[in-house]
Protein backbone atom coordinates (compact mmCIF):
# COMPACT_ATOMS: atom_id res chain seq x y z
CA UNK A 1 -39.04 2.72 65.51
CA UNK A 2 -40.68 -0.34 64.12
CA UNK A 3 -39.47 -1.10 60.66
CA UNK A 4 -42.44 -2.86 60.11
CA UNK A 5 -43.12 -0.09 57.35
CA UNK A 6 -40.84 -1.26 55.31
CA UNK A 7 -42.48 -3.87 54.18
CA UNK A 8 -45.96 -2.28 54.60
CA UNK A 9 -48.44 0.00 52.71
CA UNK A 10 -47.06 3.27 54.52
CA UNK A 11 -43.43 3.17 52.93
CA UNK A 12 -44.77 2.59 49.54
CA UNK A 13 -47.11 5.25 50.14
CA UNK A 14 -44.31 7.40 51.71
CA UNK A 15 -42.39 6.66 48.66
CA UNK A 16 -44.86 8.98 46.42
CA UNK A 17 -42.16 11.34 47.16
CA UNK A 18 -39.03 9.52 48.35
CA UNK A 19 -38.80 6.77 46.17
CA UNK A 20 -38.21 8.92 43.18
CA UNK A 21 -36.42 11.79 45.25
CA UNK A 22 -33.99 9.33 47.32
CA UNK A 23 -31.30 9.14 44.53
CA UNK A 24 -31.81 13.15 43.62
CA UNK A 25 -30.12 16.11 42.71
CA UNK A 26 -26.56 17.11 42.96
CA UNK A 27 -27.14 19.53 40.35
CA UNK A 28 -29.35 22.26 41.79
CA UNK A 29 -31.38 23.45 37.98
CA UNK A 30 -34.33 25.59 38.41
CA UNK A 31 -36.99 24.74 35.16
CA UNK A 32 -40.19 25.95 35.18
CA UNK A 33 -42.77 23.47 35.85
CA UNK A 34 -46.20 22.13 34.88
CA UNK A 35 -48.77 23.18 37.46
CA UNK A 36 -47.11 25.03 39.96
CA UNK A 37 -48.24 24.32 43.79
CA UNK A 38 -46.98 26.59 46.69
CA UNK A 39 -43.23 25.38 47.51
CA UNK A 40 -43.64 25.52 50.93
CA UNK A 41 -46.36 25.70 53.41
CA UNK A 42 -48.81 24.60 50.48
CA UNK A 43 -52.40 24.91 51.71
CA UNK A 44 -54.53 21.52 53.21
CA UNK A 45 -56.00 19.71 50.25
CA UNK A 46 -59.47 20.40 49.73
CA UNK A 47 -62.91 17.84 50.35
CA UNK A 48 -62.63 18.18 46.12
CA UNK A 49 -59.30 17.45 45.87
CA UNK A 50 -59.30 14.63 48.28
CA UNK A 51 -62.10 12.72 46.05
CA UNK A 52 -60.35 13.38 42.89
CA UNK A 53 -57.53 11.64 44.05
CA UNK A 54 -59.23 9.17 45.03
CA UNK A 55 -61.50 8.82 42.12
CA UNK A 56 -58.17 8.52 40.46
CA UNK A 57 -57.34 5.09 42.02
CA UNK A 58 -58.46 2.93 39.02
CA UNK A 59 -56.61 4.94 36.32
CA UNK A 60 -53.43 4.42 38.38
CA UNK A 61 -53.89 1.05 39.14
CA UNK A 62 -54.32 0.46 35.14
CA UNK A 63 -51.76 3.05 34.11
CA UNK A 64 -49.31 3.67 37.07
CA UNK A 65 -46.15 2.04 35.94
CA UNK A 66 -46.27 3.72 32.45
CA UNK A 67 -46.95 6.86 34.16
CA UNK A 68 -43.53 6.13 36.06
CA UNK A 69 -41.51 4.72 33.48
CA UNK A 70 -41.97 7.88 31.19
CA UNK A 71 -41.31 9.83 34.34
CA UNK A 72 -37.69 8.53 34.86
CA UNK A 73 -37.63 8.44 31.08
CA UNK A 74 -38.22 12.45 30.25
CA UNK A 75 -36.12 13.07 33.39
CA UNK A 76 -32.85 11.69 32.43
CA UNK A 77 -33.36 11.97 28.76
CA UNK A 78 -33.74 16.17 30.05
CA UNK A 79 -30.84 15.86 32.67
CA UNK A 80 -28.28 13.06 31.94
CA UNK A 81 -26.31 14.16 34.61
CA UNK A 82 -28.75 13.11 37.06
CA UNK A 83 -27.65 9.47 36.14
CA UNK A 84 -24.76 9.71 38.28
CA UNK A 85 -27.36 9.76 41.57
CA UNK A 86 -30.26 7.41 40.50
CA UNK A 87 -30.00 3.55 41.33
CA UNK A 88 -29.04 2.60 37.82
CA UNK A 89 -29.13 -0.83 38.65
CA UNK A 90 -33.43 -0.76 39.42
CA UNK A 91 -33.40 1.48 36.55
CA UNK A 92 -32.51 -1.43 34.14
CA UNK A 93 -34.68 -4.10 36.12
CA UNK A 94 -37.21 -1.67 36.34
CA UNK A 95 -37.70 -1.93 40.25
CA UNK A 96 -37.75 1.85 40.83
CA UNK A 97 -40.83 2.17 37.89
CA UNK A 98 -42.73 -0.72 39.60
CA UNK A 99 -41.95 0.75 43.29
CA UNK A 100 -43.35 4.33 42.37
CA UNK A 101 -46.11 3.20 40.54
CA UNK A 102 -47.16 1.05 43.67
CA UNK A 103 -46.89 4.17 45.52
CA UNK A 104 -49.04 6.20 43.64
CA UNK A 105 -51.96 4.00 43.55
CA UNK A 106 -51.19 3.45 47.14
CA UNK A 107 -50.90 7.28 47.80
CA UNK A 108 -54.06 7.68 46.21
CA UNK A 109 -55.92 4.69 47.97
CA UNK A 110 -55.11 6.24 51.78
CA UNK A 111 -55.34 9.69 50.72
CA UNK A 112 -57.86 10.41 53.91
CA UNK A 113 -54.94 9.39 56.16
CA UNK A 114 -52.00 11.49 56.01
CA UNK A 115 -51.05 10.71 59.72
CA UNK A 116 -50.33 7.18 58.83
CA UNK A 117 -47.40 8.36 57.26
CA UNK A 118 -45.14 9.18 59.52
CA UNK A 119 -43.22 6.21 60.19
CA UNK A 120 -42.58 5.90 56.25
CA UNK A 121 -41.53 9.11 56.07
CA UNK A 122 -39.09 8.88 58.81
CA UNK A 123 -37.63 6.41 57.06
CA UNK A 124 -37.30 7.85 53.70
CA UNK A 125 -36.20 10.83 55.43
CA UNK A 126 -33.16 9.59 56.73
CA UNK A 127 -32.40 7.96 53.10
CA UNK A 128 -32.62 11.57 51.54
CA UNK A 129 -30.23 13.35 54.65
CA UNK A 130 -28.32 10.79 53.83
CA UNK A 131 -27.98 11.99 50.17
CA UNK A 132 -28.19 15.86 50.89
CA UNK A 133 -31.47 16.09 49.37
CA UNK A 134 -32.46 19.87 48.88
CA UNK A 135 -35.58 21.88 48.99
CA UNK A 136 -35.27 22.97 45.52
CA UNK A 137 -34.92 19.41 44.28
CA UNK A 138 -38.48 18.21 45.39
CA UNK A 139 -39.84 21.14 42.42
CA UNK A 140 -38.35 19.47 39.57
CA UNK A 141 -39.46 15.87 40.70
CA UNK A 142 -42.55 17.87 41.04
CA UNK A 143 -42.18 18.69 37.74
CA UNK A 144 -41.57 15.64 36.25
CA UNK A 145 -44.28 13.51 37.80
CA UNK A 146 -47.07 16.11 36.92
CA UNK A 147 -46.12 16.29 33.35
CA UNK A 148 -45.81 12.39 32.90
CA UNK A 149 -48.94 11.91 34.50
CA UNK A 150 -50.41 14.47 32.00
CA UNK A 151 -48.35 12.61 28.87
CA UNK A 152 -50.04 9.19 29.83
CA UNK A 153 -53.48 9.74 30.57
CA UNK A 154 -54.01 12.46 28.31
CA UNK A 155 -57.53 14.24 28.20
CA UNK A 156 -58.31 12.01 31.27
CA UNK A 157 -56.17 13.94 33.31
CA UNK A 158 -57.89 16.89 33.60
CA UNK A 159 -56.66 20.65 34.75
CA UNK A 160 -58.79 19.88 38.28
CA UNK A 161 -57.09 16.56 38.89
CA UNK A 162 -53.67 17.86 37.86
CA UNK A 163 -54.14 20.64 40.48
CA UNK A 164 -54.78 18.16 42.96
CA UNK A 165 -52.09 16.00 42.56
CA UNK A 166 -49.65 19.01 42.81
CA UNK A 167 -51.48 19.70 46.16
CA UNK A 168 -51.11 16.00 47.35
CA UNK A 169 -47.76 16.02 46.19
CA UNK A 170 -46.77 19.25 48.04
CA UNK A 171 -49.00 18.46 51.37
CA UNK A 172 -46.23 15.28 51.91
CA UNK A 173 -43.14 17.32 50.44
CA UNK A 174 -43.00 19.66 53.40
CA UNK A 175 -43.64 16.95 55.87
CA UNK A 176 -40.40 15.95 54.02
CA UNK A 177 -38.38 18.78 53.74
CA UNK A 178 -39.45 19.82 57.40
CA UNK A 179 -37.84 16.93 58.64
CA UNK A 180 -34.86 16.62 56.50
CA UNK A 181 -33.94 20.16 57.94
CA UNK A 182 -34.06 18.60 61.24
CA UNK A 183 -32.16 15.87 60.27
CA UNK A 184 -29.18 18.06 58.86
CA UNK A 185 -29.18 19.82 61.84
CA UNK A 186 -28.49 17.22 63.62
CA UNK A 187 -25.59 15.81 61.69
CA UNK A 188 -22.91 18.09 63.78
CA UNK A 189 -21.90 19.89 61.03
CA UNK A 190 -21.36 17.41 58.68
CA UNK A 191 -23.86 18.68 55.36
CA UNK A 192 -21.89 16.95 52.37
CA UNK A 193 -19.66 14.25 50.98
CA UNK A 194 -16.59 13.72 52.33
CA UNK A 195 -13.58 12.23 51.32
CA UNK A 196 -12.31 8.54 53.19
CA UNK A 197 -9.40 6.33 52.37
CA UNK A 198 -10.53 2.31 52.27
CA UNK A 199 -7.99 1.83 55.03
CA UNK A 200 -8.56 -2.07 55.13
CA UNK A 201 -10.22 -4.76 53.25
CA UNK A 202 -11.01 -7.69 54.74
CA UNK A 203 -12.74 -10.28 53.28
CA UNK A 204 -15.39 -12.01 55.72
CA UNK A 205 -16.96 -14.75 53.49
CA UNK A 206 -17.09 -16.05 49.98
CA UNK A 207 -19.69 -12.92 49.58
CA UNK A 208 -19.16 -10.07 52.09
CA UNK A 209 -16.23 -8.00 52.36
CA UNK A 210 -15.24 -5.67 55.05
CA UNK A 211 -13.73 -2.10 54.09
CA UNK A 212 -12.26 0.27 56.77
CA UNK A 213 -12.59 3.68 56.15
CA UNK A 214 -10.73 6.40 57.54
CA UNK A 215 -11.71 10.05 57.12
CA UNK A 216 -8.86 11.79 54.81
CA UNK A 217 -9.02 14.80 56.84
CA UNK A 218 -8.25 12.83 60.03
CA UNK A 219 -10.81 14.71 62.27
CA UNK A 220 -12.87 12.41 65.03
CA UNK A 221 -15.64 10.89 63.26
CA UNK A 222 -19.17 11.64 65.01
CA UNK A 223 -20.40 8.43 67.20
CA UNK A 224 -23.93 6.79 65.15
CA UNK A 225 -26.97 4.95 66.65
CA UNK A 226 -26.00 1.00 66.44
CA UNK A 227 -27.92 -0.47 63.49
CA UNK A 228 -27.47 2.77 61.12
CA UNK A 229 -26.18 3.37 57.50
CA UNK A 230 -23.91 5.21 55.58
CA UNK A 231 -24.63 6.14 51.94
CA UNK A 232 -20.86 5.48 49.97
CA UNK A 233 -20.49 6.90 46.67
CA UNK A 234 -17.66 5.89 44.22
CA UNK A 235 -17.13 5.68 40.50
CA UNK A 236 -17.94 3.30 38.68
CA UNK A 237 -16.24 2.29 35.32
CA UNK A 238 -18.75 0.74 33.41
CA UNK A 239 -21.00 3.35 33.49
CA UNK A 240 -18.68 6.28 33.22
CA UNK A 241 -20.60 8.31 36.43
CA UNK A 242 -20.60 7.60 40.14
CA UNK A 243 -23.26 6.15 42.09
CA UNK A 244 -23.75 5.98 45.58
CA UNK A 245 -25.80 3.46 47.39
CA UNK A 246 -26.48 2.72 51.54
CA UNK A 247 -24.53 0.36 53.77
CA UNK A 248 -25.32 -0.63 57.50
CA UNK A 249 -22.07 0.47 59.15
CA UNK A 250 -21.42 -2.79 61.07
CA UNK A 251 -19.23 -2.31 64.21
CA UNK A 252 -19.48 -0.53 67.40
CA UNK A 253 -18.81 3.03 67.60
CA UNK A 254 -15.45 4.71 66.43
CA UNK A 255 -14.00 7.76 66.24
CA UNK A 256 -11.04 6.89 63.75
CA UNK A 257 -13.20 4.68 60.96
CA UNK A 258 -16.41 3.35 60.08
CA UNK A 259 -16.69 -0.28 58.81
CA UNK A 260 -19.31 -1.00 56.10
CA UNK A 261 -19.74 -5.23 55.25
CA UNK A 262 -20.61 -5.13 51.40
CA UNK A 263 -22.03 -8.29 49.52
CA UNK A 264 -21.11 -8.63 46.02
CA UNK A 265 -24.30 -9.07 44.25
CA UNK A 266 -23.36 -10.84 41.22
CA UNK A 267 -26.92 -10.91 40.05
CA UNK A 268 -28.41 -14.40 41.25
CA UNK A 269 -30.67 -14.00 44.26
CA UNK A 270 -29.32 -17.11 46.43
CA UNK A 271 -33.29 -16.64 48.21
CA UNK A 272 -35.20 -17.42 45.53
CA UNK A 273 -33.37 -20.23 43.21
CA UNK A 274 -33.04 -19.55 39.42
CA UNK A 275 -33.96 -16.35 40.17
CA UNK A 276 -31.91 -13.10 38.26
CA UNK A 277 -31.15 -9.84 39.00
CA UNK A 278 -29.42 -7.26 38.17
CA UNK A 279 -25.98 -7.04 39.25
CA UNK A 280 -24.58 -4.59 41.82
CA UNK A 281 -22.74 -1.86 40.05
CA UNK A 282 -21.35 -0.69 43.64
CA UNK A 283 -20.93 -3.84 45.15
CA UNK A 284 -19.03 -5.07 42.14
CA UNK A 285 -16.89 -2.33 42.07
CA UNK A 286 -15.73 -2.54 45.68
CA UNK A 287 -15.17 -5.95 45.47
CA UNK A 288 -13.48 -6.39 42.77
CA UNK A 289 -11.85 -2.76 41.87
CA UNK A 290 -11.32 -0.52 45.08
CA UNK A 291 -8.56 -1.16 46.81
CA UNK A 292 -6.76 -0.46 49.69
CA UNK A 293 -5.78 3.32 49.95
CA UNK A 294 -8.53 4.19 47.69
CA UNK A 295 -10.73 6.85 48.32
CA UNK A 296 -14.35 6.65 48.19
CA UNK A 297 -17.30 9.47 49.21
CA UNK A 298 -19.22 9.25 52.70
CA UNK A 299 -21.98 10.65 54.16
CA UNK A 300 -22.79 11.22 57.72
CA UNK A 301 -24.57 8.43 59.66
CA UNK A 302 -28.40 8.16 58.88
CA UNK A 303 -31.26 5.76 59.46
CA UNK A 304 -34.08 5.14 62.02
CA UNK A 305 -33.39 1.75 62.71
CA UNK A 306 -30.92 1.28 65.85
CA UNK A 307 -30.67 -0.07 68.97
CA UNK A 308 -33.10 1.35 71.44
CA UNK A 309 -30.97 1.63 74.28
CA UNK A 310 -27.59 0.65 75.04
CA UNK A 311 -28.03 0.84 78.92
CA UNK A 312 -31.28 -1.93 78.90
CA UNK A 313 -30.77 -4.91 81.00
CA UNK A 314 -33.42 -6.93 79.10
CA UNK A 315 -32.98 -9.92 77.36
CA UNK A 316 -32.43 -9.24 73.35
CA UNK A 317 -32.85 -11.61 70.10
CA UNK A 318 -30.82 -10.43 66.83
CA UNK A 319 -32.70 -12.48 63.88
CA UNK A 320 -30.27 -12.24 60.48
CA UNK A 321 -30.39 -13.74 57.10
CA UNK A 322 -27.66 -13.50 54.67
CA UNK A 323 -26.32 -10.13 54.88
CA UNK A 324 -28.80 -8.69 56.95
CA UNK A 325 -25.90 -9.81 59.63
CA UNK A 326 -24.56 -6.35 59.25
CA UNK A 327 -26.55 -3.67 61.43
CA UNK A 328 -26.63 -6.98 64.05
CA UNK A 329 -23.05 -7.08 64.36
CA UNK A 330 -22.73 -3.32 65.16
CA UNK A 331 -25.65 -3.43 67.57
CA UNK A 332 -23.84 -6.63 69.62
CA UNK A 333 -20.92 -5.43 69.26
CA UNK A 334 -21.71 -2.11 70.92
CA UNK A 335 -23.74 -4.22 73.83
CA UNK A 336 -20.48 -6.64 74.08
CA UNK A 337 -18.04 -4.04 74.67
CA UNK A 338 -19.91 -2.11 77.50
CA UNK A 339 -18.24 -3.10 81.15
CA UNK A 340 -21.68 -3.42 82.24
CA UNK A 341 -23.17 -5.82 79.78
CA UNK A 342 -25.45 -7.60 81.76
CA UNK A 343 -28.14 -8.84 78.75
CA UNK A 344 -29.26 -12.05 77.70
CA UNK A 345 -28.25 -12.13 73.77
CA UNK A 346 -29.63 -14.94 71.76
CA UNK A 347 -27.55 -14.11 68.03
CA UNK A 348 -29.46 -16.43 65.16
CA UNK A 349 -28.28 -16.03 61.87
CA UNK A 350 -29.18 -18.11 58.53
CA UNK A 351 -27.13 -18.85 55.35
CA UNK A 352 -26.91 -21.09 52.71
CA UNK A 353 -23.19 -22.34 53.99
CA UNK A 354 -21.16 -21.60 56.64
CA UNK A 355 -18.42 -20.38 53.54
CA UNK A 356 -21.25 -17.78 52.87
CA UNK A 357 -21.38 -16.98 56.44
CA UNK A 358 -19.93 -13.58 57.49
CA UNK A 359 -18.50 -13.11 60.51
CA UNK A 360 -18.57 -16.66 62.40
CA UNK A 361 -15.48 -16.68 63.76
CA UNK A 362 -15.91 -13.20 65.65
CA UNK A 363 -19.65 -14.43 66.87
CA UNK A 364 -18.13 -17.87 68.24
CA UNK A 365 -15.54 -15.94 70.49
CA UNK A 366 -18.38 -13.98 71.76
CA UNK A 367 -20.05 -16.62 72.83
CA UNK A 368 -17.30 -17.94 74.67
CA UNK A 369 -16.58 -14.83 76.54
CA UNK A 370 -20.21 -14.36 77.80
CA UNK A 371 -22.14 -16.76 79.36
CA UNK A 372 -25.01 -14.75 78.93
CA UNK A 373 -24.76 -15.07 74.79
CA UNK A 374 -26.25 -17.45 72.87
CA UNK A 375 -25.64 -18.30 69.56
CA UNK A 376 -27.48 -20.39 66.73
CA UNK A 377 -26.42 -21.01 63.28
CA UNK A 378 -29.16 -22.28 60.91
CA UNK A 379 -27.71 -23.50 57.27
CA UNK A 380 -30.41 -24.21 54.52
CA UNK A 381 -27.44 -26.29 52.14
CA UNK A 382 -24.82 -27.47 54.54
CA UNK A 383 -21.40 -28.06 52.27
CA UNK A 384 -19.61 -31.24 52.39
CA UNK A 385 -17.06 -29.70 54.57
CA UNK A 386 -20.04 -27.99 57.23
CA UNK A 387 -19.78 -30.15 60.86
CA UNK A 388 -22.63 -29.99 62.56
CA UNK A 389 -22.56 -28.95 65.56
CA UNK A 390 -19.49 -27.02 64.75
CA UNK A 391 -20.13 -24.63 61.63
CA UNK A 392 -24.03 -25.22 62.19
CA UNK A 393 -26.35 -26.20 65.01
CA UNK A 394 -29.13 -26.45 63.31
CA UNK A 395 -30.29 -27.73 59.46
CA UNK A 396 -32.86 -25.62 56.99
CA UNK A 397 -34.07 -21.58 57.02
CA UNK A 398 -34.79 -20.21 60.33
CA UNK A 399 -37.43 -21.68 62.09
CA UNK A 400 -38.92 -19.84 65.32
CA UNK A 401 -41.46 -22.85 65.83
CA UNK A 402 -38.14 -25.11 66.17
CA UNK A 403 -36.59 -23.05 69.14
CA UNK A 404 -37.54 -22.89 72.84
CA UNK A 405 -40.31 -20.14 73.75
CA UNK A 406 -38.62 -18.94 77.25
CA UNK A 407 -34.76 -20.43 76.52
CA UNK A 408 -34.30 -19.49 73.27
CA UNK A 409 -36.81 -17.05 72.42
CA UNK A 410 -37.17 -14.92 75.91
CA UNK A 411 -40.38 -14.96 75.53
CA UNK A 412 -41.08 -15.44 79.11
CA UNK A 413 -39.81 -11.48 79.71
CA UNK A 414 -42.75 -9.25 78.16
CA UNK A 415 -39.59 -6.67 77.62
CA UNK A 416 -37.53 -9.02 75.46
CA UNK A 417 -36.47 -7.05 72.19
CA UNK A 418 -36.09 -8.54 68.50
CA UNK A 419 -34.18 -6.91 66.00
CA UNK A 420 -34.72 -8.80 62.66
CA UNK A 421 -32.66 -7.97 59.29
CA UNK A 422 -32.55 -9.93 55.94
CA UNK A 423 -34.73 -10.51 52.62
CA UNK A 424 -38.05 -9.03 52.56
CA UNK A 425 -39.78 -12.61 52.49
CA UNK A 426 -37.80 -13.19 55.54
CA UNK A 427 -38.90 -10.70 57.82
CA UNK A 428 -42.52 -11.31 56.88
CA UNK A 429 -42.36 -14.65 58.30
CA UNK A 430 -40.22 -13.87 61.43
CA UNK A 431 -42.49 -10.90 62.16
CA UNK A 432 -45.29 -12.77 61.21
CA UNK A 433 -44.42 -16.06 63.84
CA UNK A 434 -43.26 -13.73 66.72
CA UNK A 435 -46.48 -12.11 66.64
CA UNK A 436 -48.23 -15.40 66.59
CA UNK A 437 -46.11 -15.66 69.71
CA UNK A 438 -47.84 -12.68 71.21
CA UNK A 439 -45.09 -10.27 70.79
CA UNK A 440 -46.24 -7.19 70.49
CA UNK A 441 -45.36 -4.75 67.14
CA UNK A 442 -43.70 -2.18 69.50
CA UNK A 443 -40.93 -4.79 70.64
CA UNK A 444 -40.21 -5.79 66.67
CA UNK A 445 -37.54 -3.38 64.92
CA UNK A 446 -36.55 -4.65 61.23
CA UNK A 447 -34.64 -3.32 58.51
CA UNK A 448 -35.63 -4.09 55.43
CA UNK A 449 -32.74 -4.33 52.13
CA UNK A 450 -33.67 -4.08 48.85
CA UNK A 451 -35.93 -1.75 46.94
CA UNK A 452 -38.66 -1.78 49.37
CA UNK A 453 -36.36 -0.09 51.93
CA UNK A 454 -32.30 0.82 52.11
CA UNK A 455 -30.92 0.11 48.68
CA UNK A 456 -27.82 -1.62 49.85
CA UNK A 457 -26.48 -3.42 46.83
């Protein structure tokens, strides 16, 4: 599926429900809420309804983060416990307020076009299975939202407008929970957290670690789609709860471990200079506390970004930045170690240094063991020890106007696939030059990390 969404209107509008829901409920408590709307099967939002929401568009616009922030406010102040499953991290930098309020104006803005959804909420779909998101749990977000809406705007949010937000709200939430039930089922039996030892730790580059994990039960691990995720969940200290958070699994296929490739954010964003953020709770306490032997919590294998087929014979271009290497390395990976590997692989990957380059060594051998593989290393602030030539071909951020159209970029095959991964400002401008190109959306797949997409930090 084209990730394009994830950088688009549709998963901020999708978010209405899963941005808020995506880090929900362990604890299962039933409250009564504000403005009750069917839980299931609500009915189709009324020609009223539909222009109140719309006519709400300049109130949330005006008022839509405070509306947010006193919903995550009232709703951990009321159950603390849910702090152990929310992204503390964007609570504090106030990412997840600023995301949801985005989505409700958005939400509100394309309220005519509930088909345009689906995409989004495949995505945030997968991010909930992958955090055993219940039913039940969608009433008392319902609950939550309604009454901080009500709290902010006051008499301006009247009874008829309340009633159809609940409606809106409801009309996506069993798109959701449809397809979350799907979901589980497919997950071969695997419906909650379960225990893995960190088996190995292996440290790739100054800023991504590797960590093997083996199930503690020992039973065969279920194969994945190359490209998905795995949400980890471990405790962390400084807080005094656990939080869990999403990580590309980034190898082939196994059926004794899964590898995850963390980056330890330590709260400077090396993609925008000068730039702060909050620090990685998870990241930091993998790197620098879990060790080998450790256990940490897994869930099954989620995400709608993968390889479309590992049986294609045409040509294929993996575009990374930073650690967006990670889903690349499981989908080549998985292409390199089939007998009948026959594609044309052009791997291009961009980091600051070849020190902050993961996995350079492994890609180089590649290289040298297919003739059909191609590899380019861009490096925006060579080190004094970078060769060029050797730890770098080529100087700067990736450029697609610098490389061939047909020998680099297969763009002579109409059926030549690009699977991009890296910073959101990133993906805009590969997407943006391929299609300039006159690649079509359909042959684009991204995966977007941050908090417009898979919270991977």
């Amino acid at each position: 599926m084209d990730r394009r969404v994830a950088i688009a209107s549709q998963v901020v509008i999708a978010a209405l429900v899963g941005y808020f829901i995506y880090r929900t409920f362990n604890a299962r408590k039933q409250q009564p809420y504000l403005k009750e709307a069917a839980p299931s099967s609500a009915a189709p939002l009324t020609p009223k309804q539909i222009e109140l929401i719309k006519a709400t568009v300049p109130i949330l616009q005006e008022h839509g983060t405070a509306i947010t922030t006193t919903f995550y406010r009232n709703m951990l102040t009321e159950h603390p416990e849910l702090n152990n499953v929310f992204n503390t991290a964007n609570q504090v930098n106030g990412h997840q307020a600023r995301a949801l309020a985005g989505a409700l104006f958005a939400y509100a803005s394309n309220i005519n076009d509930l088909g345009a959804l689906s995409p989004a909420v495949e995505l945030i779909c997968n991010k909930h299975a992958s955090l055993y998101i219940q039913p039940d749990d969608y009433k008392i977000v319902g609950k939550y939202l309604l009454e901080a809406m009500k709290e902010v705007l006051g008499d301006a949010c009247t009874d008829d407008i309340l009633d159809a937000w609940a409606a809106a709200y409801w009309a996506l939430a069993d798109i959701m929970i449809a397809r979350e039930g799907t979901l589980y089922k497919e997950s071969q039996g695997w419906t909650t957290w379960r225990q893995f030892r960190v088996a190995r730790k292996v440290r790739e580059s100054d800023e991504i670690t590797s960590f093997y994990l083996r199930p503690v039960d020992g039973k065969p691990l279920p194969s994945y789609k190359p490209g998905q995720y795995i949400s980890v969940r471990v405790d962390v200290p400084r807080l005094k709860y656990p939080q869990a958070r999403q990580y590309s699994l980034s190898d082939a296929p196994r059926s004794d471990y899964y590898r995850i490739s963390v980056k330890k954010e330590s709260g400077l964003d090396p993609w925008g200079p000068g730039a702060k953020r909050h620090p990685g709770y998870v990241s930091n306490v993998l790197h620098d506390i879990t060790k080998e032997g450790d256990l940490v919590e897994v869930s099954h294998p989620c995400g709608d970004f993968f390889l479309s087929s590992t049986e294609a014979s045409h040509p294929i271009v993996l575009l990374s930045a930073g650690v967006g290497v990670t889903p690349l390395m499981s989908i080549l990976n998985t292409i390199t170690d089939s007998p009948s590997n026959q594609r044309k692989i052009h791997f291009i990957h961009g980091s600051r240094s070849s020190q902050a380059r993961a996995f350079k060594d492994h890609v180089q051998a590649l290289e040298k063991r297919f003739p059909n593989m191609q590899v380019t290393f861009f490096t925006s602030t060579p080190s004094d020890q970078d060769q060029p030539g050797v730890d770098y071909h080529r100087r700067g951020r990736i450029d697609l106007q610098n490389l061939d159209h047909s020998a680099d970029l297969h763009l002579d095959d109409p059926r030549t696939e690009f699977y991009i991964c890296g910073p959101q400002s990133f993906m805009t401008q590969m997407e943006g030059s391929l299609k300039a190109r006159g690649v079509g959306g359909d042959r684009i797949k991204m995966e977007l990390f941050g908090t417009s997409g898979v919270p991977h930090n």
